[in-house]
Protein backbone atom coordinates (compact mmCIF):
# COMPACT_ATOMS: atom_id res chain seq x y z
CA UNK A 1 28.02 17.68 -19.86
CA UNK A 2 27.44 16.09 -23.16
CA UNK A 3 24.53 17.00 -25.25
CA UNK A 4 22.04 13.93 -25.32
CA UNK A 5 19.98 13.37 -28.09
CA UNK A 6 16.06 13.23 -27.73
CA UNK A 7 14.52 10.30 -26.61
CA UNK A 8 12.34 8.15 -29.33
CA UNK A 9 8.94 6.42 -28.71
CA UNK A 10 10.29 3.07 -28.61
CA UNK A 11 13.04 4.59 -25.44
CA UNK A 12 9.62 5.80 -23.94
CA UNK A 13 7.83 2.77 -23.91
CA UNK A 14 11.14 0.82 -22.94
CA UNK A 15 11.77 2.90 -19.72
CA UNK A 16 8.01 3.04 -18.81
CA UNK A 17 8.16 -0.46 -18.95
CA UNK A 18 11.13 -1.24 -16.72
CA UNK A 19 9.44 1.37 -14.63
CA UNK A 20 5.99 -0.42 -14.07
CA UNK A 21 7.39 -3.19 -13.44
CA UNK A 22 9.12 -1.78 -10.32
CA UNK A 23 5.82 -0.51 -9.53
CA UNK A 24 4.17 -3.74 -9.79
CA UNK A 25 6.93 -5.95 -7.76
CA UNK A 26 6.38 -3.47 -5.19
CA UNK A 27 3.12 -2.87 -5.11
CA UNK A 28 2.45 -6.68 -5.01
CA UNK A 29 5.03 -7.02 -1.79
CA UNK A 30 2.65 -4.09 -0.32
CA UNK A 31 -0.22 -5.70 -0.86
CA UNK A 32 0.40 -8.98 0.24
CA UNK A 33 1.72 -7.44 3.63
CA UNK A 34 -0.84 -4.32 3.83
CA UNK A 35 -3.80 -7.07 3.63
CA UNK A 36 -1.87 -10.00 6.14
CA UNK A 37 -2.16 -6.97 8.29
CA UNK A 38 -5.83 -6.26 8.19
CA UNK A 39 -6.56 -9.65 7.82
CA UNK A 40 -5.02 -10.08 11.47
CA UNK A 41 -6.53 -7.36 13.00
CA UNK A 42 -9.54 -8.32 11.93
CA UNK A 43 -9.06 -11.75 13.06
CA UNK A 44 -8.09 -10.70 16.82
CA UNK A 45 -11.11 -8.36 16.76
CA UNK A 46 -13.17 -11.39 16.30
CA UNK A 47 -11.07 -13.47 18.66
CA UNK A 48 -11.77 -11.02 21.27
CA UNK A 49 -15.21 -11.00 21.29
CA UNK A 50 -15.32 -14.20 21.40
CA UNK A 51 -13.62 -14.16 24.61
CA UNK A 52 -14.94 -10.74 25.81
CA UNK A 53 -18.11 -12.46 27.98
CA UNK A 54 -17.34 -14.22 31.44
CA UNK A 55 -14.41 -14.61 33.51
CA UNK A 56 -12.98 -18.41 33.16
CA UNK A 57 -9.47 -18.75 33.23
CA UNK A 58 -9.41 -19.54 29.01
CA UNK A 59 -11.18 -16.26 28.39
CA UNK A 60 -9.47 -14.28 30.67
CA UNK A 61 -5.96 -16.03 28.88
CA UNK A 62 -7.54 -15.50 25.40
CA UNK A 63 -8.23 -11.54 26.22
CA UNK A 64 -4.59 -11.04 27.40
CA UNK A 65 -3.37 -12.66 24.01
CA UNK A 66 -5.19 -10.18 22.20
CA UNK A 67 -3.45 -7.42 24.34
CA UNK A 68 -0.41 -9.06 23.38
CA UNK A 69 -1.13 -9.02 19.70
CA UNK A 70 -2.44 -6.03 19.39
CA UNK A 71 1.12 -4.32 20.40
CA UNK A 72 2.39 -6.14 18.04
CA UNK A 73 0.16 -5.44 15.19
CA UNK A 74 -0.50 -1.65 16.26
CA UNK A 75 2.56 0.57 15.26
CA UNK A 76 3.59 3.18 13.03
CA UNK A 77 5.91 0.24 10.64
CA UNK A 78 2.67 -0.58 8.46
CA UNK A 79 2.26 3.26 7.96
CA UNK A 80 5.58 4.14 7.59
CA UNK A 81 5.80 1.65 4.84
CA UNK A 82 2.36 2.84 2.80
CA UNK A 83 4.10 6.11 2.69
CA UNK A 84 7.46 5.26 1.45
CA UNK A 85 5.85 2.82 -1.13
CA UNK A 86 3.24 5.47 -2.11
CA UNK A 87 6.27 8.18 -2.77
CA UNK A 88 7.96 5.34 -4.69
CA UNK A 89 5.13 5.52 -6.95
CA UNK A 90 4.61 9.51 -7.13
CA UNK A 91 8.14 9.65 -8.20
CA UNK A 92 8.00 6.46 -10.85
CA UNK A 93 4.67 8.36 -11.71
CA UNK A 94 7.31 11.87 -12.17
CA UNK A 95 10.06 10.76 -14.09
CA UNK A 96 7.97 8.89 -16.78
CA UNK A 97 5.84 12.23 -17.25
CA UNK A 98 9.20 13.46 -18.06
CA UNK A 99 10.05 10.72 -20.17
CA UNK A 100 6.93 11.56 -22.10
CA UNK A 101 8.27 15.08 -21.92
CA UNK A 102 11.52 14.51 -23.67
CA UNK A 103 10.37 12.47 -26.05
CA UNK A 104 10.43 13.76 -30.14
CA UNK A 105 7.73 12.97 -31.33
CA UNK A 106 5.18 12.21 -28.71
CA UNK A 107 5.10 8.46 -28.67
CA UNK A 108 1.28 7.37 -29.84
CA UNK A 109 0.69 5.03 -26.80
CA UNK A 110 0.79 8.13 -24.20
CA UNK A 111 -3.03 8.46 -24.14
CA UNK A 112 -3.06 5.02 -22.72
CA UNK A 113 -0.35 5.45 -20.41
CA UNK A 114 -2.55 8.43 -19.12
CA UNK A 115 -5.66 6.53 -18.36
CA UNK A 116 -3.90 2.90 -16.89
CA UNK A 117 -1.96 5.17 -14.79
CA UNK A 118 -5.24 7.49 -13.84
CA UNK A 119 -6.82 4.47 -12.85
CA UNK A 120 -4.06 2.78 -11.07
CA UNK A 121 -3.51 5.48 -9.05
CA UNK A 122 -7.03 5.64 -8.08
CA UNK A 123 -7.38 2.37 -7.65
CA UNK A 124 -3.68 2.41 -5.17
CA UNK A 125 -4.61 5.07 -3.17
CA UNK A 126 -8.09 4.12 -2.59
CA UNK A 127 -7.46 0.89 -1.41
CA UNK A 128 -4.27 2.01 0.80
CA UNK A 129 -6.29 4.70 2.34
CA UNK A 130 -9.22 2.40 3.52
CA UNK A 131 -7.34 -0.34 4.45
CA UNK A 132 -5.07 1.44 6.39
CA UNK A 133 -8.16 3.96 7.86
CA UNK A 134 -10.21 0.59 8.60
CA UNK A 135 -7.33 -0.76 9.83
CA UNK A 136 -6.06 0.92 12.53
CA UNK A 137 -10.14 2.22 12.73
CA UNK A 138 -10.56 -1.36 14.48
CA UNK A 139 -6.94 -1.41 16.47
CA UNK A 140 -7.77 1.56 17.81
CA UNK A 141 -11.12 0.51 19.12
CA UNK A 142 -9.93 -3.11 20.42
CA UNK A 143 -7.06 -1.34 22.04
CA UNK A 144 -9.99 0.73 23.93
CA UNK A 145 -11.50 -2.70 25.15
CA UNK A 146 -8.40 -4.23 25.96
CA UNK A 147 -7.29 -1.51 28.20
């Protein structure tokens, strides 16, 4: 294997780069679907209680359209998708660490890199966590109701 030579600040900065953008085309895809999804749960949960009370034919149809949405909306894909996005992002988060690592000298802008990513990942992981806890919180109650 051929000897490399250390990286420099400016290959630092370049790869981070590349890589947060990754993180941010994919994180926005995430998003957009991760909040359509509690958006629509939240929207049959109100639909159903509208049509929870009294037994004419329109309710009755408008509870069994829930019970049909709901199976459609309650399944492991919107988990299964948090997690592979968040390990994305843990291993993004990895290699530039050992980007920062490799690099002779320490480039100057890794203090900042510290904190943005401190706070994004905060900021990712709290939001994931309660929207998919609220989430399924509520599809898991309506699905009670429904029967």
């Amino acid at each position: 294997m051929a000897q490399t030579a250390p990286l420099t600040p400016s290959d630092v900065t370049a790869a981070i780069g590349f890589m947060l953008t990754l993180v941010g085309l994919i994180g926005t895809f995430f998003y957009v679907h991760l909040s359509n999804w509690l958006r629509e749960i939240l929207e049959l949960r109100s639909k159903y209680e509208l049509n929870s009370v009294g037994d004419t034919e329109a309710r009755k149809q408008g509870r069994l359209e829930c019970r049909f949405q709901l199976h459609r909306l309650l399944n492991h894909v919107t988990l299964l998708v948090s997690l592979v996005i968040s390990f994305f992002i843990l291993v993004v988060v990895y290699v530039a660490r050992q980007l920062i690592d490799a690099a002779q000298p320490e480039p100057a802008i890794v203090p900042y890199y510290r904190t943005a990513a401190t706070v994004f990942l905060i900021i990712y992981f709290g939001l994931t966590v309660y929207m998919l806890g609220f989430g399924y919180y509520v599809a898991f109650r309506l699905r009670k109701k429904t029967g």
